[in-house]
Protein backbone atom coordinates (compact mmCIF):
# COMPACT_ATOMS: atom_id res chain seq x y z
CA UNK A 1 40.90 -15.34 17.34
CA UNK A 2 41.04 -11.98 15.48
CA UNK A 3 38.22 -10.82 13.57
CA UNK A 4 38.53 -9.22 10.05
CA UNK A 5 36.17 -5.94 10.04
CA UNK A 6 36.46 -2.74 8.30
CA UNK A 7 39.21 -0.24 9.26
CA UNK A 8 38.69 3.52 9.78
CA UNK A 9 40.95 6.17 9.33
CA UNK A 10 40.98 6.71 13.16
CA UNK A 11 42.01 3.40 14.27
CA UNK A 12 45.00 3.32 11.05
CA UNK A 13 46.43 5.98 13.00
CA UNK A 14 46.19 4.36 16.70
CA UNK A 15 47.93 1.68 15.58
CA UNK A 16 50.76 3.41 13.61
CA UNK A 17 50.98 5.48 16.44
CA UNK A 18 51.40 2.54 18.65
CA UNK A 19 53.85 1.13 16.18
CA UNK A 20 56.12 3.84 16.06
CA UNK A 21 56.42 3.40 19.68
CA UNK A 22 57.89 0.64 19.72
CA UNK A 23 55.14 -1.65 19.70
CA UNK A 24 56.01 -5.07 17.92
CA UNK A 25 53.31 -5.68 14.80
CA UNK A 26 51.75 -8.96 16.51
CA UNK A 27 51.52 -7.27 20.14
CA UNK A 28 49.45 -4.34 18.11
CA UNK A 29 47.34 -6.58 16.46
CA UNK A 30 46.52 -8.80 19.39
CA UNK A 31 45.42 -5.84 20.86
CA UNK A 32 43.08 -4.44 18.40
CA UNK A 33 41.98 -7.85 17.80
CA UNK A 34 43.25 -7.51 14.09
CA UNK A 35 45.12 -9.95 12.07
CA UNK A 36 48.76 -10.15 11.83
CA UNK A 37 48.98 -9.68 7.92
CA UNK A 38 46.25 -6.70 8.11
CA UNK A 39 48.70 -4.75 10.14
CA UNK A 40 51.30 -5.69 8.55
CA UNK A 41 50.33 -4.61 4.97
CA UNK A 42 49.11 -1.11 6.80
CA UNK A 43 52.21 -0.38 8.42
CA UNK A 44 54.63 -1.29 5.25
CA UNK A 45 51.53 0.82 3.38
CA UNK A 46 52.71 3.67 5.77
CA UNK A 47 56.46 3.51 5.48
CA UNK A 48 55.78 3.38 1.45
CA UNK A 49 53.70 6.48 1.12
CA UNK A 50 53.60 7.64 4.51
CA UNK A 51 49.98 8.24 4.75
CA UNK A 52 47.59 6.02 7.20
CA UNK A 53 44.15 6.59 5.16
CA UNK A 54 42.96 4.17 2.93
CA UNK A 55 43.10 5.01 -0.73
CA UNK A 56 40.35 4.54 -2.39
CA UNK A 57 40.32 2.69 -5.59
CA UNK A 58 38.38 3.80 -8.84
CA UNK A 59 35.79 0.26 -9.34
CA UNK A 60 33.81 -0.46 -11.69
CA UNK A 61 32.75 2.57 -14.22
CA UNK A 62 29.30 2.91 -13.30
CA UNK A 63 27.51 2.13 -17.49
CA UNK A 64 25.32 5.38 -17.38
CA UNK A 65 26.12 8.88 -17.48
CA UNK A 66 23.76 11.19 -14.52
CA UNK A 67 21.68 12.56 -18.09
CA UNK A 68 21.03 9.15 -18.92
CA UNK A 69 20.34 8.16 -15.55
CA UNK A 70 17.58 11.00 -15.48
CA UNK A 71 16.25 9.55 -18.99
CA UNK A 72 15.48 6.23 -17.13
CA UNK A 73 13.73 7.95 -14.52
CA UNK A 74 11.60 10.23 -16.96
CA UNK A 75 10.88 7.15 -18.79
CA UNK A 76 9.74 4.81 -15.82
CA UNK A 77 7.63 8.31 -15.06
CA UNK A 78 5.80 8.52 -18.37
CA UNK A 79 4.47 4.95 -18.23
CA UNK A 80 4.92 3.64 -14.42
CA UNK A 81 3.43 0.90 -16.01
CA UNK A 82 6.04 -0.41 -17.79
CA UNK A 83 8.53 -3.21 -16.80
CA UNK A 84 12.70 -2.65 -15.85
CA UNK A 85 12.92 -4.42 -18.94
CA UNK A 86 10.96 -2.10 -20.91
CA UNK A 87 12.89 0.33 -19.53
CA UNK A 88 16.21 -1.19 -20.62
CA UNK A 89 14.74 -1.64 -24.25
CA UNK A 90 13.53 1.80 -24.83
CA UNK A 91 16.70 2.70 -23.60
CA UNK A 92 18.63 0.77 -26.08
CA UNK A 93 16.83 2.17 -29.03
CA UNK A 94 17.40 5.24 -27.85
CA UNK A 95 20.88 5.74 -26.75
CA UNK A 96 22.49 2.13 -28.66
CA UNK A 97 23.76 1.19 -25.22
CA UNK A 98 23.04 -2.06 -23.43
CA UNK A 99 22.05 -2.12 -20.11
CA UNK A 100 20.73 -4.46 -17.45
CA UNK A 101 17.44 -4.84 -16.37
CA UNK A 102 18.95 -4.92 -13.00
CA UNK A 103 20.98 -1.53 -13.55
CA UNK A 104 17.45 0.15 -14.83
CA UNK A 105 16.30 -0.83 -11.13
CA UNK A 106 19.45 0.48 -9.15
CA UNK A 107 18.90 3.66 -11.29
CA UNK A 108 15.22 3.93 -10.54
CA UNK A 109 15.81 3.24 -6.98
CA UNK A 110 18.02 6.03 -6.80
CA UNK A 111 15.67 8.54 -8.34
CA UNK A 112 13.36 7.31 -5.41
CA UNK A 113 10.91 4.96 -7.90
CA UNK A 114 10.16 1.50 -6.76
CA UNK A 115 7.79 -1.34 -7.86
CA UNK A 116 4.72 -0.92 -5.91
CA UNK A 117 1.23 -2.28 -6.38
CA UNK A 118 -0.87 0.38 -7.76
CA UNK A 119 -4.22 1.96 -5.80
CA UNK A 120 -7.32 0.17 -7.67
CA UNK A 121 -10.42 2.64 -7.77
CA UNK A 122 -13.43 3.72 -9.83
CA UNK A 123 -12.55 6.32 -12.30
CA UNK A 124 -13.72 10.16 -11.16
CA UNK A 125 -14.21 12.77 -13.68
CA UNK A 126 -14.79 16.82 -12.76
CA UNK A 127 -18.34 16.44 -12.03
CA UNK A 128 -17.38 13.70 -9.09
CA UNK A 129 -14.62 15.22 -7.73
CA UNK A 130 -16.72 18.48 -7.57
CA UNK A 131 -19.81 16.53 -5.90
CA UNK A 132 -17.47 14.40 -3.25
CA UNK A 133 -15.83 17.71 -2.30
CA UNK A 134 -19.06 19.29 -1.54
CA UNK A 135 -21.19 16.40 -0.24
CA UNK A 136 -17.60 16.27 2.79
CA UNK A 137 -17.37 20.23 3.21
CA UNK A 138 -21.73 20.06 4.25
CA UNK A 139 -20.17 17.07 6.77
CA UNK A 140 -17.18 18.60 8.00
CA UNK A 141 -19.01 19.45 11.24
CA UNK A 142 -20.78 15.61 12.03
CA UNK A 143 -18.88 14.31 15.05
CA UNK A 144 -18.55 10.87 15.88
CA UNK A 145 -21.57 11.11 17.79
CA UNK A 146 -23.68 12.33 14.49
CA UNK A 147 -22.12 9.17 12.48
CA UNK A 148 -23.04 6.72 15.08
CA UNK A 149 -27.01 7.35 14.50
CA UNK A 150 -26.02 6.57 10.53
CA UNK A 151 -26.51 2.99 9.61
CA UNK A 152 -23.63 2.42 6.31
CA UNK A 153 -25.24 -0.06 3.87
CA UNK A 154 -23.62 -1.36 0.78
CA UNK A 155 -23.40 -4.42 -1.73
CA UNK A 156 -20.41 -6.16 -2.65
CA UNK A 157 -19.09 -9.14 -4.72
CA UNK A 158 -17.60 -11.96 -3.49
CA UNK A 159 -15.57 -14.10 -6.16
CA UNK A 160 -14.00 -17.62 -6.08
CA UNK A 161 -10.65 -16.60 -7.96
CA UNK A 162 -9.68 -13.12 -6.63
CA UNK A 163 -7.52 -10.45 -8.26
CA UNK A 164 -3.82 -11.47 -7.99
CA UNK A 165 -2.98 -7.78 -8.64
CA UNK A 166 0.77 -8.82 -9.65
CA UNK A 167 1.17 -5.76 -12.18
CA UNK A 168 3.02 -3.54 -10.38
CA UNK A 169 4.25 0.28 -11.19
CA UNK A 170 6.88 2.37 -10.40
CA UNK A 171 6.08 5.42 -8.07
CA UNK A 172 7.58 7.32 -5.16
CA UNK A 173 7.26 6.11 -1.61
CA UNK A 174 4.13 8.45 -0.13
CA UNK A 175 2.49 8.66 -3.34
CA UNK A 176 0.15 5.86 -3.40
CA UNK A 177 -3.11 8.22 -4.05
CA UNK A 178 -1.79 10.47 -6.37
CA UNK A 179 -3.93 9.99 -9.83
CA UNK A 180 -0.49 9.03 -12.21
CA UNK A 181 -0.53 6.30 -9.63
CA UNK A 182 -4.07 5.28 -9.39
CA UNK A 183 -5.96 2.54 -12.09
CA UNK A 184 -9.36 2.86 -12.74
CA UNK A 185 -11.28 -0.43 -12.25
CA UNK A 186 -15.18 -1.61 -13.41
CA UNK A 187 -15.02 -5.08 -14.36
CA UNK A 188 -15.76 -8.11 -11.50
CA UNK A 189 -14.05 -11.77 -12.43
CA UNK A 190 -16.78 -14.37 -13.13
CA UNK A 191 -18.02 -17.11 -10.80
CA UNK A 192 -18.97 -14.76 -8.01
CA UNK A 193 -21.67 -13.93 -5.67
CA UNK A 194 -23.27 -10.70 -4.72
CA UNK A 195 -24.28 -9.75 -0.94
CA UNK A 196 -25.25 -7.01 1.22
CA UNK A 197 -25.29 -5.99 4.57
CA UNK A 198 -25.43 -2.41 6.77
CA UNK A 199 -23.64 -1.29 9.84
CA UNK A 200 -23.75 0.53 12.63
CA UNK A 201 -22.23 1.64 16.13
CA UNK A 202 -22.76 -1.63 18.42
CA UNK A 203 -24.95 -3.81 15.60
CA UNK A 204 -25.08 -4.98 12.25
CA UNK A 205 -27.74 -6.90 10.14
CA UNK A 206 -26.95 -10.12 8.84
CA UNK A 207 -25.15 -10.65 5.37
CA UNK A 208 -27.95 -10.45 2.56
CA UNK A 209 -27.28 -12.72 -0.43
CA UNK A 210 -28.49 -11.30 -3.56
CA UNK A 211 -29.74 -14.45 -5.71
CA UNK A 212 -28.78 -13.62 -9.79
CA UNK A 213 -31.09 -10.76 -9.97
CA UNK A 214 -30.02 -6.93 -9.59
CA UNK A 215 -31.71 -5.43 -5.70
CA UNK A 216 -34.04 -3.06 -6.49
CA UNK A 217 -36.19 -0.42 -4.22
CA UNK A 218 -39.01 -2.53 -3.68
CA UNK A 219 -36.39 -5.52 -2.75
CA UNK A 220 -34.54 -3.64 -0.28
CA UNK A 221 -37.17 -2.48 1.60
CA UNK A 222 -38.85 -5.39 2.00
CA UNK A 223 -35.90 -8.12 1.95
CA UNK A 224 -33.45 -6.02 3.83
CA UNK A 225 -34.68 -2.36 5.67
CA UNK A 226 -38.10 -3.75 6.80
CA UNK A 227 -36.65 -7.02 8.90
CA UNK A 228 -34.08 -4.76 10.53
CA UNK A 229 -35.67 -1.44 11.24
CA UNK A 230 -34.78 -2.19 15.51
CA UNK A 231 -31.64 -1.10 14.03
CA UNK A 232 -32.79 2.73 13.21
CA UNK A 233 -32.87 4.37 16.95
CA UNK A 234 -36.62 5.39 17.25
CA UNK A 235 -37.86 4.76 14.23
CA UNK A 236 -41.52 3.32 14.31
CA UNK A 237 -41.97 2.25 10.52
CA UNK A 238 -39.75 2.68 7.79
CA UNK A 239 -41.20 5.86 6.23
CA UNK A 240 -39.96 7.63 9.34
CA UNK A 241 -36.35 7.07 8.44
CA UNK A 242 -34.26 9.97 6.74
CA UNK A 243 -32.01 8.86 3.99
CA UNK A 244 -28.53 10.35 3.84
CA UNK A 245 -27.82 11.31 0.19
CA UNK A 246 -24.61 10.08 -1.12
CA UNK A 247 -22.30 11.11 -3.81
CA UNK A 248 -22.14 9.19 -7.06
CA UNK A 249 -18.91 6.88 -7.46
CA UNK A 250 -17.64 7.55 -3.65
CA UNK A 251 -17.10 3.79 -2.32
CA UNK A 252 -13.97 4.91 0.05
CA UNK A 253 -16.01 7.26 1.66
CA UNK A 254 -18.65 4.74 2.73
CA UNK A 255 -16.70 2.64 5.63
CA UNK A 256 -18.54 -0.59 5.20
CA UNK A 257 -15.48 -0.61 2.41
CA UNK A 258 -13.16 -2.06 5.27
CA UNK A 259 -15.36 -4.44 6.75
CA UNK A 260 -15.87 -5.91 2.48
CA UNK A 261 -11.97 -6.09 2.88
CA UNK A 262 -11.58 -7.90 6.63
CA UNK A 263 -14.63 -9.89 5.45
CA UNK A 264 -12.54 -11.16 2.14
CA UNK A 265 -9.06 -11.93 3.94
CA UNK A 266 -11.00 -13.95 6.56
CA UNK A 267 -12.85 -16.19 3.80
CA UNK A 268 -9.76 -16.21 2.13
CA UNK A 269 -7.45 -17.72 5.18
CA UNK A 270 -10.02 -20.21 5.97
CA UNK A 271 -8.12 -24.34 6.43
CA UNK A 272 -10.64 -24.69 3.60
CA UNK A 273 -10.94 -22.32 1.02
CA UNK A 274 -14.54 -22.13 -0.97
CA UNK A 275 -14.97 -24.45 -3.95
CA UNK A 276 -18.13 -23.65 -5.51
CA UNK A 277 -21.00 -21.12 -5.12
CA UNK A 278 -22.80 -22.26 -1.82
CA UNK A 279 -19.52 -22.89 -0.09
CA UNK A 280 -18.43 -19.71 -0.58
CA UNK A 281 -22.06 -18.11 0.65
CA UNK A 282 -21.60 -20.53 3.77
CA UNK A 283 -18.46 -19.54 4.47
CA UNK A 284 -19.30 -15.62 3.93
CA UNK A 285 -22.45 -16.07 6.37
CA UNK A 286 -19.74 -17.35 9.09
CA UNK A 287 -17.15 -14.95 8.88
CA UNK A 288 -19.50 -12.13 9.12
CA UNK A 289 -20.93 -13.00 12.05
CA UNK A 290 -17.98 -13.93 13.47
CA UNK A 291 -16.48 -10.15 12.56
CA UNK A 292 -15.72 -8.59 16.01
CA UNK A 293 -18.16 -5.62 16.69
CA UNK A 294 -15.42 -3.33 17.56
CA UNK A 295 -14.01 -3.62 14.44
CA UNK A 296 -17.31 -2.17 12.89
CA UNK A 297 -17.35 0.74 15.13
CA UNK A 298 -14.40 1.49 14.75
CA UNK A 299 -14.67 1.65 10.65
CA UNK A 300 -17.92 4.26 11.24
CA UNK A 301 -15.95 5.95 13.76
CA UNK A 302 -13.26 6.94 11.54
CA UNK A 303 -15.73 8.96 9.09
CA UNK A 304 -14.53 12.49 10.66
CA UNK A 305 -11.53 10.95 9.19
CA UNK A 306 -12.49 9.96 6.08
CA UNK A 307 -14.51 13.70 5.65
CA UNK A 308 -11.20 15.56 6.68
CA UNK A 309 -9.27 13.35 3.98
CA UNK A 310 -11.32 13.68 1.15
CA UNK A 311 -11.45 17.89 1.44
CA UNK A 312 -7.55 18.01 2.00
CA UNK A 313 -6.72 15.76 -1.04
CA UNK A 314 -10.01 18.37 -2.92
CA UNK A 315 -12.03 15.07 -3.58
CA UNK A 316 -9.83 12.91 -4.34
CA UNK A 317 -9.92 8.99 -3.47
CA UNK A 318 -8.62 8.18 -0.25
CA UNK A 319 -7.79 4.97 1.65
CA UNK A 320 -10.37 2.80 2.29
């Protein structure tokens, strides 16, 4: 049975060729596995104009000019935060021509925007960018080997409803970091625990819960550093242990950030999903000790990483 499939220029000609040799119309298509009428219409196309390329007919008027085309982009640009629809609107007031929100995509598409979810981060002014730059150019020459004696500590909070994130932008592909792409976050949902916990190459400590109260000094020594100083490689008490200063607002340097992330998608893909405060602290003990401990080293491991990042984008945030 022939098969109907697009015709190129090159084949037209083998089979007027093999037409004006004599060939009869249904032997030709037969053997091109083409349909009867198809070769037909091409070879009365050919005695008519006597050309074997396919004209190419003038479609649909495309309903924006290349300036206006440009406008849409510029606009999407200037607030990536605005919807296709937006887009079409402030187009319409400014031009008087109606437009699709669907043409306002094809248009944005082809000046390389598309909806993407933006990067969520704290906001950095001068001062941090100045401090994070710094604190990684004094680290720049830590191996892995210097990391693996740190032990990465860090709270984070755990909420019942998480962030659906649905807002999305419009940005270039490769430009997720870049700061017109980037939204400055503070604000936690309600219902939600906090907890705390450290890392290090080949142990952990176990998930801290932090009961309604803000951890202070006195509380982490005692509650948290004291129980687990085994972890700090020949340290005899805690007064022996040298604190690594770190910058102010600089979570996606720290790489306990991943493990808050794996930590959150496990709880989160559980047959049971928490329901109220102390199933959710249940189920947040379980999944951390059920992280794998390669996983951990491998998040401290890629610190050299993380340092090298942070100077190249000049303090910038990077991925966690």
């Amino acid at each position: 049975m022939s098969s109907r499939h697009h015709i190129d220029n090159f084949m037209r000609g083998r089979i007027i060729g093999k037409i004006e040799e004599g060939r009869k119309i249904t032997d030709v298509a037969r053997e091109f596995d083409i349909a009867h009428s198809v070769v037909a219409r091409l070879w009365k196309s050919f005695k008519t104009t006597g050309m074997c390329s396919r004209r190419h007919g003038g479609g649909r008027v495309r309903s924006t000019t290349p300036a206006e085309d440009r406008y849409i982009v510029l606009s999407a640009k200037r607030d990536r935060c605005t919807t296709a629809q937006q887009v079409a609107n402030q187009f319409l007031a400014a031009s008087g021509k109606q437009i699709s929100r669907k043409t306002v995509t094809r248009r944005l598409r082809g000046g390389g925007l598309y909806a993407r979810r933006p990067v969520v981060c704290v906001p950095l002014n001068r001062q941090h960018h100045t401090a994070r730059l710094q604190w990684c150019r004094e680290h720049h020459i830590w191996t892995e080997q210097d990391w693996a004696c740190v032990l990465f500590s860090d709270e984070s909070r755990f909420s019942l409803s998480s962030d659906c994130r649905r807002q999305l932008i419009w940005r270039e592909s490769g430009t997720a970091y870049r700061p017109e792409n980037i939204q400055g976050k503070d604000r936690y949902p309600t219902c939600s625990i906090m907890v705390w916990a450290g890392i290090m190459i080949n142990d952990r400590t176990r998930l801290h819960v932090v009961a309604n109260v803000t951890m202070t000094r006195q509380q982490y020594i005692d509650g948290v550093l004291l129980p687990y100083d085994h972890l700090f490689r020949g340290a005899v008490d805690i007064e022996g242990i040298q604190r690594l200063v770190w910058p102010a607002r600089a979570p996606d340097l720290n790489p306990i950030e991943n493990v808050w992330d794996a930590l959150g998608r496990q709880v989160a893909g559980r047959n049971y999903p928490p329901t109220n405060k102390n199933t959710l602290i249940l189920d947040l003990t379980e999944e951390w000790d059920k992280l794998p401990q390669q996983l951990l080293d491998n998040v401290v491991q890629s610190m050299v990483r993380r340092v090298e990042c942070c100077i190249t984008l000049h303090g910038g945030h990077i991925p966690y």
